[in-house]
N, C-alpha and C. Protein backbone atom coordinates (compact mmCIF):
# COMPACT_ATOMS: atom_id res chain seq x y z
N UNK A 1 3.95 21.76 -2.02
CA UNK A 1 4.37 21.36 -0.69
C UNK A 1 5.19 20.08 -0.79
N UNK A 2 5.60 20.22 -0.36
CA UNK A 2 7.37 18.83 -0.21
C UNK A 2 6.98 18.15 0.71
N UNK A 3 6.92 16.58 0.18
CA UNK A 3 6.87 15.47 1.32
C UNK A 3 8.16 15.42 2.50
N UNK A 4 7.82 15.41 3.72
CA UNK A 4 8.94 14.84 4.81
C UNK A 4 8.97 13.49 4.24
N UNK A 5 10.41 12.70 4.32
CA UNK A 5 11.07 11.53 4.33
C UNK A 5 10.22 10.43 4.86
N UNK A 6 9.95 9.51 4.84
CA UNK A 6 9.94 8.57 5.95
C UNK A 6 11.57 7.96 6.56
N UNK A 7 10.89 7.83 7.61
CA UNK A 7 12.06 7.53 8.38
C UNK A 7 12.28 5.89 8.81
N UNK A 8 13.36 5.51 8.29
CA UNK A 8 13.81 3.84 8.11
C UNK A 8 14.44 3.52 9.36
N UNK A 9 14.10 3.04 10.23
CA UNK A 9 15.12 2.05 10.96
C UNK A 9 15.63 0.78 11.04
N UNK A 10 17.08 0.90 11.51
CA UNK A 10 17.86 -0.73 11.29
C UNK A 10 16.99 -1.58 12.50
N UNK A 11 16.31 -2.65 12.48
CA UNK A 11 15.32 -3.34 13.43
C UNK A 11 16.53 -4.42 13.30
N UNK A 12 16.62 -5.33 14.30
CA UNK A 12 17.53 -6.34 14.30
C UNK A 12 16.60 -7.76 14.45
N UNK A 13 15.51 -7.78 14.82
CA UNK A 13 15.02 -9.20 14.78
C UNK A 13 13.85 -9.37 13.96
N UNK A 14 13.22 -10.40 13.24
CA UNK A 14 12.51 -10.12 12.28
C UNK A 14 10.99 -9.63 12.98
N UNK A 15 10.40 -9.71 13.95
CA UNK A 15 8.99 -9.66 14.86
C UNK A 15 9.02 -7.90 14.78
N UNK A 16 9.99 -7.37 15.33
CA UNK A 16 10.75 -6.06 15.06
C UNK A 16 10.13 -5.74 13.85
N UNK A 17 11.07 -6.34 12.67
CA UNK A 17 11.07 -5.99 11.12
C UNK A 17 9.80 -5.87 10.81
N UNK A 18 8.91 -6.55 11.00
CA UNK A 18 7.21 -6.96 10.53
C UNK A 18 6.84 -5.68 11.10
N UNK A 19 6.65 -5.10 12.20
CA UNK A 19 6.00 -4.33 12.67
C UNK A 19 6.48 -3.06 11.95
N UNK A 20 7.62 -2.99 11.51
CA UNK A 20 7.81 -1.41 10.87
C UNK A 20 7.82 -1.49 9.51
N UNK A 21 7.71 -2.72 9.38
CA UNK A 21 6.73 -3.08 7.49
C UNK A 21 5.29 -2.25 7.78
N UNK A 22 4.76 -2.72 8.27
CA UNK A 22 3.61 -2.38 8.54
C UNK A 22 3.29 -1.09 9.55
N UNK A 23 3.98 -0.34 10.00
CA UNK A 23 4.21 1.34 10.46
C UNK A 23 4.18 1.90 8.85
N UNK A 24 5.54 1.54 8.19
CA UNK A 24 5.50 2.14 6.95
C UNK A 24 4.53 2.19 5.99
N UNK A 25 4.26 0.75 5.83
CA UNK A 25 2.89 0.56 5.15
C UNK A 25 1.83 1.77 5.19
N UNK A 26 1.82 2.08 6.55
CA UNK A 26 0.62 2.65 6.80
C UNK A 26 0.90 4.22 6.63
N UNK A 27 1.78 4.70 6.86
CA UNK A 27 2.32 6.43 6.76
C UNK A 27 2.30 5.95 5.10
N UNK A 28 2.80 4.90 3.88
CA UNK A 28 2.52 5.53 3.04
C UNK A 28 1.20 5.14 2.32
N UNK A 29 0.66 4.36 2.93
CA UNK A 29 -1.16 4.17 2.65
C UNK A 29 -1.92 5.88 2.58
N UNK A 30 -1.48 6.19 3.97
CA UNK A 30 -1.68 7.45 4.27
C UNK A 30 -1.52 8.54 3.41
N UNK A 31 -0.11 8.60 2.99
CA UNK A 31 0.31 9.35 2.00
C UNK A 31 -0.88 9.41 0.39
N UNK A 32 -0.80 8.32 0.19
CA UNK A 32 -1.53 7.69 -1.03
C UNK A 32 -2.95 8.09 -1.08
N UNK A 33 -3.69 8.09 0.02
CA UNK A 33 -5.14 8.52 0.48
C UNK A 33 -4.89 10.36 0.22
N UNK A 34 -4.11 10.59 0.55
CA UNK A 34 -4.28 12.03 0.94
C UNK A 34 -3.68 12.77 -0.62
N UNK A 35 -2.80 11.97 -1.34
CA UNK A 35 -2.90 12.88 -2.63
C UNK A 35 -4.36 12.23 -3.53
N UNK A 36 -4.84 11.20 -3.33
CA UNK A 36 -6.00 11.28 -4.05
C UNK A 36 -6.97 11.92 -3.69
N UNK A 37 -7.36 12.38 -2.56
CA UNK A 37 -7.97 13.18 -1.74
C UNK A 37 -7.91 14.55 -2.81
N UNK A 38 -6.36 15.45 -2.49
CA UNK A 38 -5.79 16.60 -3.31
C UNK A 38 -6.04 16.31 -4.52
N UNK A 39 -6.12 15.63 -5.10
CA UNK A 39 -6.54 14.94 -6.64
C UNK A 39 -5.03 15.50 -6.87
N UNK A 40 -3.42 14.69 -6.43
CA UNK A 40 -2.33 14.72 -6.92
C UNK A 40 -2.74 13.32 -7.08
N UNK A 41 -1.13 13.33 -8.84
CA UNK A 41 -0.90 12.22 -9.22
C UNK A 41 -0.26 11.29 -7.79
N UNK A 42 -0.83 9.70 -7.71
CA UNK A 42 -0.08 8.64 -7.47
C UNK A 42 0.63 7.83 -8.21
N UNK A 43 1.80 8.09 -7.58
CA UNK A 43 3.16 7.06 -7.96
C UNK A 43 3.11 5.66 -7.80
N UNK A 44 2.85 5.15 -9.31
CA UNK A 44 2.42 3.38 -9.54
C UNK A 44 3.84 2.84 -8.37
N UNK A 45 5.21 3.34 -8.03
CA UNK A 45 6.25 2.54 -7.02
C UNK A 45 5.53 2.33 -6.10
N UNK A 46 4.51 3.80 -5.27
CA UNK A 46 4.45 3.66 -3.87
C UNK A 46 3.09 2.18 -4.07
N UNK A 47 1.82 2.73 -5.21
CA UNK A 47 1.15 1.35 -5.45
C UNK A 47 2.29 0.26 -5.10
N UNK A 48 2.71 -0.39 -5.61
CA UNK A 48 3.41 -1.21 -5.79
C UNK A 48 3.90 -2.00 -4.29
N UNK A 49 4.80 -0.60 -3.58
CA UNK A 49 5.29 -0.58 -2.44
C UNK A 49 4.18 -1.26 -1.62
N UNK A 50 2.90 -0.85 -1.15
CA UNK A 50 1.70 -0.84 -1.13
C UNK A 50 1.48 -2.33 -0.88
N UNK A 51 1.30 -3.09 -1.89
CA UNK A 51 0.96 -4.08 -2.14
C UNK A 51 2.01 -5.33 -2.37
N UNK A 52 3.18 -4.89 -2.45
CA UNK A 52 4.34 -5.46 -1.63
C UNK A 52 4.58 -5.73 -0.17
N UNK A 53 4.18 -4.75 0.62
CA UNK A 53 4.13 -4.86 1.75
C UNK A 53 3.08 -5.88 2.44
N UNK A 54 1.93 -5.48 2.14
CA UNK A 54 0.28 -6.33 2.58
C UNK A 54 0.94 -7.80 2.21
N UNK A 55 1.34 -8.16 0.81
CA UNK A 55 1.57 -9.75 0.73
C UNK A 55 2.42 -9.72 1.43
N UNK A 56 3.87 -9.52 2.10
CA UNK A 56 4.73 -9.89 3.11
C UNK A 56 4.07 -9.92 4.58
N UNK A 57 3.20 -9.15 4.37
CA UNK A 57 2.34 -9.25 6.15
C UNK A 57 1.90 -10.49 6.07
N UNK A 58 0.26 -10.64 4.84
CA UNK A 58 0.14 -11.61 4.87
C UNK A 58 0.83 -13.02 4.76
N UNK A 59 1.79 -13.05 3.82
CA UNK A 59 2.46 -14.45 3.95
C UNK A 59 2.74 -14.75 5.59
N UNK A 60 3.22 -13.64 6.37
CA UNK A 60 3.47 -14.20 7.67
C UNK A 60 2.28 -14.41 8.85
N UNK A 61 1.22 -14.14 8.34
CA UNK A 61 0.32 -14.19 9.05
C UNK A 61 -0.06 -12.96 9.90
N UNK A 62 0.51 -11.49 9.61
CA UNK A 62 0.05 -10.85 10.74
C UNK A 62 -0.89 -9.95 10.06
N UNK A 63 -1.66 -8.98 10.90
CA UNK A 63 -2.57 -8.39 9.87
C UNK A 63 -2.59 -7.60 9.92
N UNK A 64 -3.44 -6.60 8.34
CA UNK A 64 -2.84 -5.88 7.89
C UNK A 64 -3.66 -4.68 8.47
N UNK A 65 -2.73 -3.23 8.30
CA UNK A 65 -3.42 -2.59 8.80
C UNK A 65 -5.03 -1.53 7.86
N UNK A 66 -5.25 -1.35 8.45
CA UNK A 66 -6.85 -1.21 7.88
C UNK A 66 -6.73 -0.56 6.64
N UNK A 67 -6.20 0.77 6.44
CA UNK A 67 -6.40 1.44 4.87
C UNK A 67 -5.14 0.53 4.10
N UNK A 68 -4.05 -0.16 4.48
CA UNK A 68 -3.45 -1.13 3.47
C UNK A 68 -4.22 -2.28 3.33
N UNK A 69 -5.36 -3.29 4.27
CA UNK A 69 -6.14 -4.18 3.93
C UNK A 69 -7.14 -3.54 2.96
N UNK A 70 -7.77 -2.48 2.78
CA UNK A 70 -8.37 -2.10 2.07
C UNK A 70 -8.01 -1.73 0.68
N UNK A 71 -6.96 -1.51 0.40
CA UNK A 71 -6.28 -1.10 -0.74
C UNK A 71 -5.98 -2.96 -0.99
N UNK A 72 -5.38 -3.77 -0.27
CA UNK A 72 -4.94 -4.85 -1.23
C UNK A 72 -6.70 -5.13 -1.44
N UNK A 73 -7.81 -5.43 -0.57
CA UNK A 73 -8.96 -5.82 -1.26
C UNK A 73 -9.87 -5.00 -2.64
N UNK A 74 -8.85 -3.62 -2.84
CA UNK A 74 -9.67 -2.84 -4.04
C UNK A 74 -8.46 -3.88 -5.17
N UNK A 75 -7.60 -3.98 -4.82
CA UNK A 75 -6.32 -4.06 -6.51
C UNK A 75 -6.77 -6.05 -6.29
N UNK A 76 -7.02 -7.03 -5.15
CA UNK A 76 -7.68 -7.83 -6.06
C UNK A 76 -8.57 -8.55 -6.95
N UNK A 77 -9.91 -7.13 -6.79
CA UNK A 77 -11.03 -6.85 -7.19
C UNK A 77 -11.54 -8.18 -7.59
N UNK A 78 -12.98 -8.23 -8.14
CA UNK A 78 -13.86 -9.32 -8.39
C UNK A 78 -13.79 -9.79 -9.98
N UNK A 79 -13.02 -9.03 -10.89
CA UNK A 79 -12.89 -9.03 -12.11
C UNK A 79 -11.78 -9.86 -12.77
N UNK A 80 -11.97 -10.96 -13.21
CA UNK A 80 -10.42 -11.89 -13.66
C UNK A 80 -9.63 -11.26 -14.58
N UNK A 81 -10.63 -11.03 -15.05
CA UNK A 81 -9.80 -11.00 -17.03
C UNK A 81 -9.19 -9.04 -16.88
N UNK A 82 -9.59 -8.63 -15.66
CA UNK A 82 -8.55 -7.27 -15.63
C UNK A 82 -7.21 -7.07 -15.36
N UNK A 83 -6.80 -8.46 -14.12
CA UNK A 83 -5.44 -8.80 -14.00
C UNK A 83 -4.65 -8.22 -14.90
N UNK A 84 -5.01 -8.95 -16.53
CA UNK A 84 -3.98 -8.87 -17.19
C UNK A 84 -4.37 -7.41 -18.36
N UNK A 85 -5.39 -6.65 -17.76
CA UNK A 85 -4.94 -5.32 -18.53
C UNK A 85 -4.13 -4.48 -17.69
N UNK A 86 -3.73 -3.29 -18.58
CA UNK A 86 -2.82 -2.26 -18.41
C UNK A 86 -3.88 -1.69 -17.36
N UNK A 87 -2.88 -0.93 -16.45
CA UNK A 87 -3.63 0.31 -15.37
C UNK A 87 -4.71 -0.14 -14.70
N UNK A 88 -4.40 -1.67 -14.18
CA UNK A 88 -5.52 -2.17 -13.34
C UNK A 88 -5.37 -1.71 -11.75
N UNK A 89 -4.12 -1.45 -11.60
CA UNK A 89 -3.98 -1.27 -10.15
C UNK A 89 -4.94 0.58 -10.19
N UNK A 90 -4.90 0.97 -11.13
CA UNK A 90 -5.04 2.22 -11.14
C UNK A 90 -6.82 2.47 -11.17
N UNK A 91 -7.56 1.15 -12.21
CA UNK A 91 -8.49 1.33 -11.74
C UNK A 91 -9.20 0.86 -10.30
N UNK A 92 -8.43 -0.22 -9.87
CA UNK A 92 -8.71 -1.12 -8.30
C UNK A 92 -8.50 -0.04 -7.50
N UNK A 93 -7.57 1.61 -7.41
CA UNK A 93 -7.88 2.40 -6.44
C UNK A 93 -9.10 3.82 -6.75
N UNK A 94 -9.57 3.61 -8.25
CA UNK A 94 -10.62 4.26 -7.70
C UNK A 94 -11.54 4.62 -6.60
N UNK A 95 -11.92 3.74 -6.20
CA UNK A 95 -12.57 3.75 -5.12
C UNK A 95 -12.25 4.49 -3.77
N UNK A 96 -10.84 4.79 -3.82
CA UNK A 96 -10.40 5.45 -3.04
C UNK A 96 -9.91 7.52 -2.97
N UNK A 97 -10.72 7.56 -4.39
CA UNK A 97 -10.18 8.78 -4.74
C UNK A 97 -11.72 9.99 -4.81
């Protein structure tokens, strides 16, 4: 089955911009939940995307929405010294699969 697109719009003021950071965020949080669900592979970009997004919310102060707050609190887990292994983001979403 073939993903539909997400759909981008040109927002012109940044209050605008934030809010469809965080629309997107969440259709591909969504996305992300539902192939681990199917037990399909996740794409380390959309991770990425993911957790790109949550720190731009947060730096501005707005908050995040619930399954992307939950995903940035699995990938900064309680574990230091995992930071710097390989496929940590991958084990920080266990929890979600």
């Amino acid at each position: 089955m073939s993903e539909s697109p997400i759909t981008v719009a040109i927002i012109p003021d940044p209050t605008s911009r934030l809010a469809e950071v965080s629309r997107l965020a969440t259709l591909l949080a969504d996305r992300v939940l539902d192939a681990q669900i199917m037990k399909r592979p996740v794409r380390d970009d959309d991770i990425r995307s993911l957790l790109d997004a949550g720190l731009l919310l947060k730096e501005h102060g707005k908050e995040l929405p619930s399954l992307l707050g939950q995903i940035m609190l699995a990938a900064e887990g309680p574990e230091p010294e995992a930071a710097a292994e390989p496929g940590r983001l991958a084990r920080a979403l266990r929890p979600f699969q």
